[in-house]
Protein backbone atom coordinates (compact mmCIF):
# COMPACT_ATOMS: atom_id res chain seq x y z
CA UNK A 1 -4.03 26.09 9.19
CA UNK A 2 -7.07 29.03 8.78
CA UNK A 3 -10.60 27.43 10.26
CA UNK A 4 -11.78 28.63 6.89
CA UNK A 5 -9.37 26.90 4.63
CA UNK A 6 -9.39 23.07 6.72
CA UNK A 7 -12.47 21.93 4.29
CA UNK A 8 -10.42 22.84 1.14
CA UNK A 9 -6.96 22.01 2.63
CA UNK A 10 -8.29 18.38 4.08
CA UNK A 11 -10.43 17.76 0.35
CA UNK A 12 -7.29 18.09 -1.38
CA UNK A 13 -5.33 16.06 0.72
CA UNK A 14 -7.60 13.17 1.01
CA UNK A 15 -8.08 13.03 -2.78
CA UNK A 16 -4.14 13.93 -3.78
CA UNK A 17 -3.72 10.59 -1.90
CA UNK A 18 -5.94 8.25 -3.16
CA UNK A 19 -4.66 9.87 -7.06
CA UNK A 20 -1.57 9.02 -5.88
CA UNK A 21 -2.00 5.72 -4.30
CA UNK A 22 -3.88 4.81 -7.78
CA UNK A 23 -1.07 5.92 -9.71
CA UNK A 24 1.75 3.72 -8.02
CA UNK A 25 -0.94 0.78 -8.42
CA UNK A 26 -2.16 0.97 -11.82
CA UNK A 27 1.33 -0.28 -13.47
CA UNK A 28 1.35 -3.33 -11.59
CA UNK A 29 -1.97 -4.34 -12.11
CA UNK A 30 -2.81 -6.74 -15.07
CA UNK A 31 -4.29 -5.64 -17.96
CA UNK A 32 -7.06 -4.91 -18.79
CA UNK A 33 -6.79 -1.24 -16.84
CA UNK A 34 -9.99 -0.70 -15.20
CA UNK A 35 -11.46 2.96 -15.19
CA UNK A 36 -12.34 4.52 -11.27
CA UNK A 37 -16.32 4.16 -12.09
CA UNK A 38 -15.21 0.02 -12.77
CA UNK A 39 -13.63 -0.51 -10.05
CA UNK A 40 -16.05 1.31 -7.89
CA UNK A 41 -18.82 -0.65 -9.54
CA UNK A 42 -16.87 -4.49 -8.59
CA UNK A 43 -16.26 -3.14 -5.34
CA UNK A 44 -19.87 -2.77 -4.64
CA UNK A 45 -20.91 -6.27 -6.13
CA UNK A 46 -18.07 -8.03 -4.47
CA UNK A 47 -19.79 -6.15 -1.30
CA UNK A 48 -23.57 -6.78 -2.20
CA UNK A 49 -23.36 -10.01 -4.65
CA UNK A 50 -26.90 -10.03 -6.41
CA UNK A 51 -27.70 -6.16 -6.42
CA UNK A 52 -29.38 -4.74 -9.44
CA UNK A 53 -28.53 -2.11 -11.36
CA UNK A 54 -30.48 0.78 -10.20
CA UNK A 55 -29.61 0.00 -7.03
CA UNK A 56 -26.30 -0.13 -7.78
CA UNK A 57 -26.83 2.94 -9.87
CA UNK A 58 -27.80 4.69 -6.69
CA UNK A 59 -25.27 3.78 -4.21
CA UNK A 60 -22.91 5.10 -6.80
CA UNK A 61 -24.40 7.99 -7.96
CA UNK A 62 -24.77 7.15 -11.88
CA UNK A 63 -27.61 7.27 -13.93
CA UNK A 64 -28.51 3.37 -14.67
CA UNK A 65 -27.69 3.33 -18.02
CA UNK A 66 -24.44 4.58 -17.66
CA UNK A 67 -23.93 1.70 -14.66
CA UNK A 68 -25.57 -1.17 -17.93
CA UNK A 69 -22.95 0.25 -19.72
CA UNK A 70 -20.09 -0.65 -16.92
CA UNK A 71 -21.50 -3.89 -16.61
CA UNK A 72 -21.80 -5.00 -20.23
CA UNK A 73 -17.71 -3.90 -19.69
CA UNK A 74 -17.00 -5.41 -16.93
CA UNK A 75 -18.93 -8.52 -18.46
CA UNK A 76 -17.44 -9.11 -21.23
CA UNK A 77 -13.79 -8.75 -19.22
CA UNK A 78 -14.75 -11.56 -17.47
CA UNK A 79 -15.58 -9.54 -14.20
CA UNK A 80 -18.91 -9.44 -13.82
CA UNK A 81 -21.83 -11.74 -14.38
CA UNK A 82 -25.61 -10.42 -15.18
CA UNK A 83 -28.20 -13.06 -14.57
CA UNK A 84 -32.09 -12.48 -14.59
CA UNK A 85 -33.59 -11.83 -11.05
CA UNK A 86 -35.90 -14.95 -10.17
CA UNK A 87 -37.85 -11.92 -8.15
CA UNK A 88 -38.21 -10.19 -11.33
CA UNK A 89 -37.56 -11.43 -14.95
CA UNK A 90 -37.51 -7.97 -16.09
CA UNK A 91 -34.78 -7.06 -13.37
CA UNK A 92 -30.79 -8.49 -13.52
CA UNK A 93 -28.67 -9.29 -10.56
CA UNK A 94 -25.00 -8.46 -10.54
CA UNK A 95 -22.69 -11.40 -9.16
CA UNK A 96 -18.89 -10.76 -9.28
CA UNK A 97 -16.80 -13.78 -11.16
CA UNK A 98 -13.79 -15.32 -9.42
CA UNK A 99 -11.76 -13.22 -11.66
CA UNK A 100 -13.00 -10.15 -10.26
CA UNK A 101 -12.62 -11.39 -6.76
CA UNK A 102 -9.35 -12.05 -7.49
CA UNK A 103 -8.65 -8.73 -8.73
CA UNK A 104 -10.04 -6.57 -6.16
CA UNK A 105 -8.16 -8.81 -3.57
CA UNK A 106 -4.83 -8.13 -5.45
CA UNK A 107 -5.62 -3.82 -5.23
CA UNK A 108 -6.14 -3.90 -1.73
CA UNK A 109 -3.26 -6.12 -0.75
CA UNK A 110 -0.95 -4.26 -2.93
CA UNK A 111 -2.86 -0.78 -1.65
CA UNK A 112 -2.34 -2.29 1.93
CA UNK A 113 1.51 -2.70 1.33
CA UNK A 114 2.42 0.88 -0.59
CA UNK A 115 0.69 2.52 2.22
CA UNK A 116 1.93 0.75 5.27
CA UNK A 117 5.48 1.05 3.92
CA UNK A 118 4.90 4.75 3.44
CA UNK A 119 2.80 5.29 7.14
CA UNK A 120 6.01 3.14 8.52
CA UNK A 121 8.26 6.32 7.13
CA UNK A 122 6.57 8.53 9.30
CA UNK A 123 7.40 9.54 12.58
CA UNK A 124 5.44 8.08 15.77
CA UNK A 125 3.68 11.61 16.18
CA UNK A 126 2.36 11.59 12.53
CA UNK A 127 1.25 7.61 12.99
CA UNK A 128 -0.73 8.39 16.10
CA UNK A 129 -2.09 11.39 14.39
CA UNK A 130 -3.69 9.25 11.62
CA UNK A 131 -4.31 6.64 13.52
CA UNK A 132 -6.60 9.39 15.79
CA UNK A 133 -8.02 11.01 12.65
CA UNK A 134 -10.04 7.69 11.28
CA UNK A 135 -13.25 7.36 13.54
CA UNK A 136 -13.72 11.00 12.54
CA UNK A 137 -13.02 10.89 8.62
CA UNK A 138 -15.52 7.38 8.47
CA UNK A 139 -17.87 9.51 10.19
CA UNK A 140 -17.38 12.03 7.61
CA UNK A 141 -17.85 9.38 5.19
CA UNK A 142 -21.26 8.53 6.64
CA UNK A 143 -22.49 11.90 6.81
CA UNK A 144 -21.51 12.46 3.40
CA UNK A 145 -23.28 9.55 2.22
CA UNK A 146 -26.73 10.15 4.41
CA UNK A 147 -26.66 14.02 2.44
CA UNK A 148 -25.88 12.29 -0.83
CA UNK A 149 -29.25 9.86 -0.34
CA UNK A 150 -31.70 12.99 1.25
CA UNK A 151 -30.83 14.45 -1.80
């Protein structure tokens, strides 16, 4: 692989994966399907129960509106809850439901199976070699993240 080609080559891998992974998923989820920018959104309130909106709109990257808009979604699904923040009457605070908890727990158990019966196909060489590549793709991650917020 050409020094100038890794970023591309290594973008296109990490994302053809996570496409895929969504793909095999998707079918065996119930219904009702839930977009990327939902799941994302659920993900972070499961993580940070009682975050508002614009600060959920920033560690995702949205405008806030477009993140009310998710949430009056994922609301009325059942996901999601909106109450008014004590703090701040004017403010809401975004607590996942049981539902949702339930849901997100599903993906990543069924995530955690597809991939560790497709990691378990590969040889011992390729294991190792993923298994080596994580501390340096999470701090990827984290650099990617600090450049997002300077921004």
């Amino acid at each position: 692989m050409e020094p100038e080609t890794f970023p591309e080559e290594l973008a296109d891998a990490l994302v053809g994966v996570q496409r895929l992974i969504r793909r095999r998923l998707r079918p065996q989820m119930a219904d009702p399907p839930l977009r990327g920018a939902e799941v994302e959104l659920l993900r972070l309130v499961v993580g940070r129960p009682g975050i508002g909106i614009s600060d959920a709109a920033k560690d995702l990257y949205l405008a806030s509106n477009s993140v009310s808009t998710l949430v009056n979604q994922l609301a009325r699904q059942g996901y999601l809850i909106r109450e008014t923040d004590p703090a701040d009457r004017r403010a809401a605070r975004l607590l996942p439901t049981p539902a949702a908890e339930a849901r997100l727990g599903e993906w990543r158990k069924r995530r955690a199976d597809l991939v560790r019966g497709q990691v378990s196909r590969l040889d011992e060489a390729d294991r190792e070699a993923l298994r080596a590549a994580l501390p340096a793709l999470r701090k990827l991650a984290v650099h990617l993240h600090e450049e997002a917020e300077e921004s």
